[in-house]
C-alpha atoms as a PDB file:
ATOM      1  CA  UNK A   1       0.000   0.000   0.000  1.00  0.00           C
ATOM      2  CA  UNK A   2       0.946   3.610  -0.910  1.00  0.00           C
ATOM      3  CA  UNK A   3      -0.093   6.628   0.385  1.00  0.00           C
ATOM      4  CA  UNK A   4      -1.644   7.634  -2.946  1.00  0.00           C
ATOM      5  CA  UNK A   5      -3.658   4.676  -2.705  1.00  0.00           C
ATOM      6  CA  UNK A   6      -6.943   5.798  -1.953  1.00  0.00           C
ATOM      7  CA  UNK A   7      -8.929   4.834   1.297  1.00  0.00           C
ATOM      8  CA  UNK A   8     -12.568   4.622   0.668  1.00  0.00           C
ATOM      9  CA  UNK A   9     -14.488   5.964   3.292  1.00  0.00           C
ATOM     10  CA  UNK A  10     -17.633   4.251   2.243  1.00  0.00           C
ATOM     11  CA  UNK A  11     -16.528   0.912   2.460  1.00  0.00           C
ATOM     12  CA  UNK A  12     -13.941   1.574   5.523  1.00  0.00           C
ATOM     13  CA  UNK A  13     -17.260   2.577   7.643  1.00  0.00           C
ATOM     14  CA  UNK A  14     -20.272   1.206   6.212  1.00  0.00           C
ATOM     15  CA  UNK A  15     -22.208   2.101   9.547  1.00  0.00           C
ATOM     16  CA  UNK A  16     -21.359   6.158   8.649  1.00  0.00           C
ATOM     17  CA  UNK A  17     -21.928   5.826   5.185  1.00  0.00           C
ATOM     18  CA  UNK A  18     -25.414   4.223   5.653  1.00  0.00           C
ATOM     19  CA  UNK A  19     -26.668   6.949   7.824  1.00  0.00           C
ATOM     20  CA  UNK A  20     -25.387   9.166   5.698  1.00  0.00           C
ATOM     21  CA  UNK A  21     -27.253   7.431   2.772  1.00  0.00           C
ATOM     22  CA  UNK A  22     -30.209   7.695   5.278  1.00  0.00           C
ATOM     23  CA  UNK A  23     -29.646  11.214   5.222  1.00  0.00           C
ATOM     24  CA  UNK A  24     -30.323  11.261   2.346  1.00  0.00           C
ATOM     25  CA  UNK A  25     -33.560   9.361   2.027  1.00  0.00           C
ATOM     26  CA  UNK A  26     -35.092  11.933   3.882  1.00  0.00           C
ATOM     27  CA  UNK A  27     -33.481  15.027   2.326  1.00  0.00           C
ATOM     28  CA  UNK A  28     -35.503  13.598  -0.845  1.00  0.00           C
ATOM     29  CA  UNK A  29     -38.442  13.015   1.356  1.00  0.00           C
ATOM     30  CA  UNK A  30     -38.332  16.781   2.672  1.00  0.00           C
ATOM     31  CA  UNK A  31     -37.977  18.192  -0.630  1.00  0.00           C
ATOM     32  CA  UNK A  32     -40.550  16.076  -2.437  1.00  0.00           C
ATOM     33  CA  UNK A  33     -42.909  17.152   0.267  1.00  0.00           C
ATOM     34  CA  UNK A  34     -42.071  20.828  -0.674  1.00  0.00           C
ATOM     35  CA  UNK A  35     -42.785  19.893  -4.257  1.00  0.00           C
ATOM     36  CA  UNK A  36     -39.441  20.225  -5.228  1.00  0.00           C
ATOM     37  CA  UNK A  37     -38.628  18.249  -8.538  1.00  0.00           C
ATOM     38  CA  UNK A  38     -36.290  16.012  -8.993  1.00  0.00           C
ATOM     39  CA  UNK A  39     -34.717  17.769 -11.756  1.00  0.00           C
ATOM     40  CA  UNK A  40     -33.933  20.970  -9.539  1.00  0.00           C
ATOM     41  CA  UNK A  41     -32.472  18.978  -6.880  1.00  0.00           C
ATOM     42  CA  UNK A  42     -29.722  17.502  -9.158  1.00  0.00           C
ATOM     43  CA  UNK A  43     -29.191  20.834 -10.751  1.00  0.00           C
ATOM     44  CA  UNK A  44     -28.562  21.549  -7.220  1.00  0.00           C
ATOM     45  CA  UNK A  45     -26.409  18.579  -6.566  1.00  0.00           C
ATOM     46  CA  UNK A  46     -24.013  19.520  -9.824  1.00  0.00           C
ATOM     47  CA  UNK A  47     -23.857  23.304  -8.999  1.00  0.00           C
ATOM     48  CA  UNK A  48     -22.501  22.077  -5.467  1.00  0.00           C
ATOM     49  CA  UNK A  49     -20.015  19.888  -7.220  1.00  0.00           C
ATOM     50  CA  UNK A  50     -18.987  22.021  -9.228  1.00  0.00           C
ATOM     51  CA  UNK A  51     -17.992  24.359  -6.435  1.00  0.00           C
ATOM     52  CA  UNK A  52     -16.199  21.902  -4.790  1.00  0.00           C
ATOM     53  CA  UNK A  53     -14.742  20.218  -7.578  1.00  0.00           C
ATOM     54  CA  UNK A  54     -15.927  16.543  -6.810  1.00  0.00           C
ATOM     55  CA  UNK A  55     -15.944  15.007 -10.293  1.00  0.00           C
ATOM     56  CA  UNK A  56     -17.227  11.679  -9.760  1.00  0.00           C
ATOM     57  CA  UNK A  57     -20.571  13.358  -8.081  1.00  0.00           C
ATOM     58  CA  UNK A  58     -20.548  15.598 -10.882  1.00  0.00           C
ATOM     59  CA  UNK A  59     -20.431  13.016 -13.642  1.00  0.00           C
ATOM     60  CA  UNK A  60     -22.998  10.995 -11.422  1.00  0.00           C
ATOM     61  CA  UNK A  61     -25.575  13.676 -11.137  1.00  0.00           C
ATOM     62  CA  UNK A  62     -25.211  15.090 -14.282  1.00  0.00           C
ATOM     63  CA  UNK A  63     -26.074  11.540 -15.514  1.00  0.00           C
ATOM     64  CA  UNK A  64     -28.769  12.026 -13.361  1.00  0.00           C
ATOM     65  CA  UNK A  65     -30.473  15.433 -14.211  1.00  0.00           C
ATOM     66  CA  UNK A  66     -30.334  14.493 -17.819  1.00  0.00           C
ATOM     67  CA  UNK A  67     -32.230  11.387 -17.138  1.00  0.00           C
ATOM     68  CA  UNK A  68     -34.969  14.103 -14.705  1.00  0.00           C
ATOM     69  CA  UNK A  69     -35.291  15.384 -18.394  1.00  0.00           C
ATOM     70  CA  UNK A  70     -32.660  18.571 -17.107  1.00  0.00           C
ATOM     71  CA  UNK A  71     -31.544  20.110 -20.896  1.00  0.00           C
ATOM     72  CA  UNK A  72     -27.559  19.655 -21.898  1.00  0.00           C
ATOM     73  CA  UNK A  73     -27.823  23.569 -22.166  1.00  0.00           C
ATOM     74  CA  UNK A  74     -28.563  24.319 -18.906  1.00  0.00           C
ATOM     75  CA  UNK A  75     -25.951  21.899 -17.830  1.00  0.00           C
ATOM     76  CA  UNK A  76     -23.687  23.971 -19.948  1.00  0.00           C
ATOM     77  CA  UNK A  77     -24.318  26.828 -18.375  1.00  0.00           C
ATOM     78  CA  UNK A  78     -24.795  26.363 -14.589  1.00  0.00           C
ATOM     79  CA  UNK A  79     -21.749  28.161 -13.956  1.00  0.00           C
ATOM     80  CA  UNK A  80     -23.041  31.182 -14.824  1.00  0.00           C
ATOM     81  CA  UNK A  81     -26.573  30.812 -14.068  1.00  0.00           C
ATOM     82  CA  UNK A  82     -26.303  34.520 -12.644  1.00  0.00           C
ATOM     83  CA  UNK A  83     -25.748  35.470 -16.282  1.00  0.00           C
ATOM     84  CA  UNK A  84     -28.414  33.886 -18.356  1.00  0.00           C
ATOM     85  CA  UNK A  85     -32.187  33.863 -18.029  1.00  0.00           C
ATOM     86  CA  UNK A  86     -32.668  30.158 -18.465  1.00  0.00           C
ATOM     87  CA  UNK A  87     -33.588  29.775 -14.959  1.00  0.00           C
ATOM     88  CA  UNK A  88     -36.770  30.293 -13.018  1.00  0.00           C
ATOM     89  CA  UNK A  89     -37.206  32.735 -10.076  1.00  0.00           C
ATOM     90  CA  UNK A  90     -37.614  29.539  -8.168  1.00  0.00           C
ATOM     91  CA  UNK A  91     -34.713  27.799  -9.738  1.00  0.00           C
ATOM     92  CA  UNK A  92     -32.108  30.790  -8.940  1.00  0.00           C
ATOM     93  CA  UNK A  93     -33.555  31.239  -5.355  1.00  0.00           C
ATOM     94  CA  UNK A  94     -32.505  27.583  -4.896  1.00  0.00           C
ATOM     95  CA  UNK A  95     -29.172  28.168  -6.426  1.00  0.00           C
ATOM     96  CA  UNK A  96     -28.372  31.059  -4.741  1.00  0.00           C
ATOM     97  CA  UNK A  97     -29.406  28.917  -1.181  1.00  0.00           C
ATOM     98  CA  UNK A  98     -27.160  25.765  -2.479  1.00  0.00           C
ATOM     99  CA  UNK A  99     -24.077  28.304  -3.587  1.00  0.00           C
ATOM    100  CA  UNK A 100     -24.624  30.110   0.349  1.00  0.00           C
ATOM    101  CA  UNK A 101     -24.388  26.779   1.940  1.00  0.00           C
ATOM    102  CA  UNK A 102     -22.058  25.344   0.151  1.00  0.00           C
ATOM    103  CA  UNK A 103     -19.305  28.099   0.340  1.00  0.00           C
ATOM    104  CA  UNK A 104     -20.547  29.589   3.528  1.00  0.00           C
ATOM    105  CA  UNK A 105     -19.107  33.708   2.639  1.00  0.00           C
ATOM    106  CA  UNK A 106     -19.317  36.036   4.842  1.00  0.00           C
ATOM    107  CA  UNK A 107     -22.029  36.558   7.467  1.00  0.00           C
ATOM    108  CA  UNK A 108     -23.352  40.028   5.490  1.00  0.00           C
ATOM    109  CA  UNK A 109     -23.356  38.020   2.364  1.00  0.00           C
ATOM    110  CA  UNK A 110     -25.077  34.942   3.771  1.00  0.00           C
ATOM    111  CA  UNK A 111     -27.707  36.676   5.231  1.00  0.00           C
ATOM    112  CA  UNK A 112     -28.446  38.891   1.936  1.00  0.00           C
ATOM    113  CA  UNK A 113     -28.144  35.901  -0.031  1.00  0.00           C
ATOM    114  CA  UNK A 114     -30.731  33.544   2.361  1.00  0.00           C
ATOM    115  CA  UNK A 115     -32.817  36.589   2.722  1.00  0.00           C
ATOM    116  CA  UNK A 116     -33.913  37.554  -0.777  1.00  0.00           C
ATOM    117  CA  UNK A 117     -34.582  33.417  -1.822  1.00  0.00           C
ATOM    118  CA  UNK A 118     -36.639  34.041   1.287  1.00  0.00           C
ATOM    119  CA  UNK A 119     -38.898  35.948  -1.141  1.00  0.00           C
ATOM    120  CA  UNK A 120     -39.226  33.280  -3.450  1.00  0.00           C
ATOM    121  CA  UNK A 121     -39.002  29.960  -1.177  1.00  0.00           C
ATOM    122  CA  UNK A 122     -42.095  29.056   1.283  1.00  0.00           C
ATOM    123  CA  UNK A 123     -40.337  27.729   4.446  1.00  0.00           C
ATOM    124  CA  UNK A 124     -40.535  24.065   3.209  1.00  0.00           C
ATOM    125  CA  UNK A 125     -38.614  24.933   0.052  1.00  0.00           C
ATOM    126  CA  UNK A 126     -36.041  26.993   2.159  1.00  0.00           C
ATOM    127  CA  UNK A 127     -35.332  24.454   4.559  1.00  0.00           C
ATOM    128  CA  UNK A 128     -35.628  21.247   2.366  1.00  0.00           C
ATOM    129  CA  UNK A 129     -32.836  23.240  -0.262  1.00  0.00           C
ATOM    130  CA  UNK A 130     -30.453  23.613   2.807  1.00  0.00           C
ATOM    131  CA  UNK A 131     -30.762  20.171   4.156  1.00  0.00           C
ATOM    132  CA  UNK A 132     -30.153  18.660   0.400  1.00  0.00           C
ATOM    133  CA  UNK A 133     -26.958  21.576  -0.017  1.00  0.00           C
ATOM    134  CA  UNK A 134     -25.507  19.741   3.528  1.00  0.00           C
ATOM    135  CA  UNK A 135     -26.280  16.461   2.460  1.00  0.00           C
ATOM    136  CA  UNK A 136     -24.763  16.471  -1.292  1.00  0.00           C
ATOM    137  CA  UNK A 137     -21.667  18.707   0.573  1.00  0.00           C
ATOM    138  CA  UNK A 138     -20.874  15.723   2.708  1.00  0.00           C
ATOM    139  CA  UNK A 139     -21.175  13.453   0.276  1.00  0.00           C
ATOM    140  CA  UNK A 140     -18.629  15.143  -2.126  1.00  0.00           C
ATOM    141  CA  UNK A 141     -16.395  15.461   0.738  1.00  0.00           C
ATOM    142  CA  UNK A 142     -16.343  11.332   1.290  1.00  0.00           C
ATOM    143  CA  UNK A 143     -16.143  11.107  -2.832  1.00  0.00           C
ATOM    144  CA  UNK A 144     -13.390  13.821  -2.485  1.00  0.00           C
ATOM    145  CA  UNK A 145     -11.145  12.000   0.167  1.00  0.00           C
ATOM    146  CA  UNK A 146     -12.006   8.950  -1.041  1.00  0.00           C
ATOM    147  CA  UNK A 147     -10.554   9.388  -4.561  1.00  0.00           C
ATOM    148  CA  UNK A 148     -13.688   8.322  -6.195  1.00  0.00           C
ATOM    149  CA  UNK A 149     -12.651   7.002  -9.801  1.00  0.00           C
ATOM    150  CA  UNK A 150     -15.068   8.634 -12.741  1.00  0.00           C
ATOM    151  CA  UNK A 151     -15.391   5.857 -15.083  1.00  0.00           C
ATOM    152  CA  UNK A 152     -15.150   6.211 -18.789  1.00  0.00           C
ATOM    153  CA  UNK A 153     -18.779   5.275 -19.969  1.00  0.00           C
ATOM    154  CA  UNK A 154     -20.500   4.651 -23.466  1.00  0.00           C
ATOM    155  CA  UNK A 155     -22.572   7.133 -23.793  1.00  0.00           C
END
């Protein structure tokens, strides 16, 4: 053994890793309940990714959103969702939630941030976004430390 060699987390706890799959269960529960589709939450899962750069989560979820019926072009373009009108008001409320509690700036920011998707998010919405943002952040951190391999697929 090296120390490159990666130690999966997943497998090296598989008490941890199920409650965190548990987690997760009811994340989707939560945000189903605030009638939250499917397709948001794994534009929500990629734009988390993206910020902190987990690529087997990314290719996962993108995999995912696609199959939600989520359009290539949005995919595309998530990094700059701030610039483009492709989104919905409820779409970029839940972005701008996601981004917040995913990168956690500074208290003036967070609270602008949190408050104006406050104008577009019932309290449901609000809290089921944060609880999936937490719960796809942990999970890229285990894919992260783990090394997670992205592997080559056909199409």
């Amino acid at each position: 053994m090296s120390l490159a060699d990666p130690f999966f987390l997943d497998k090296s706890d598989t008490g941890s890793w199920k409650a965190l799959n548990g987690l997760s269960v009811k994340v989707k529960e939560a945000s189903e309940a605030a009638g939250l589709e499917t397709k948001l939450i794994e534009l929500l899962n990629i734009r988390i990714s993206q910020l902190n750069g987990c690529s087997f989560c990314l290719d996962m979820h993108t995999r995912l959103a696609l199959e939600a019926g989520e359009s290539v072009q949005r995919i595309a373009v998530l990094t700059t969702w701030r610039e483009t009108e492709l989104f919905t008001d409820l779409e970029a409320a839940a972005l701008s939630v996601a981004e917040a509690t995913t990168a956690l700036p500074d208290t003036e920011t967070r609270i602008a941030e949190l408050a104006a998707s406050r104008l577009v998010l019932d309290d449901a919405q609000f809290s089921a976004i944060q609880w999936a943002a937490i719960a796809m952040n942990a999970f890229n951190r285990v894919s992260i430390l783990s090394q997670h391999p992205v592997r080559a697929r056909k199409s």
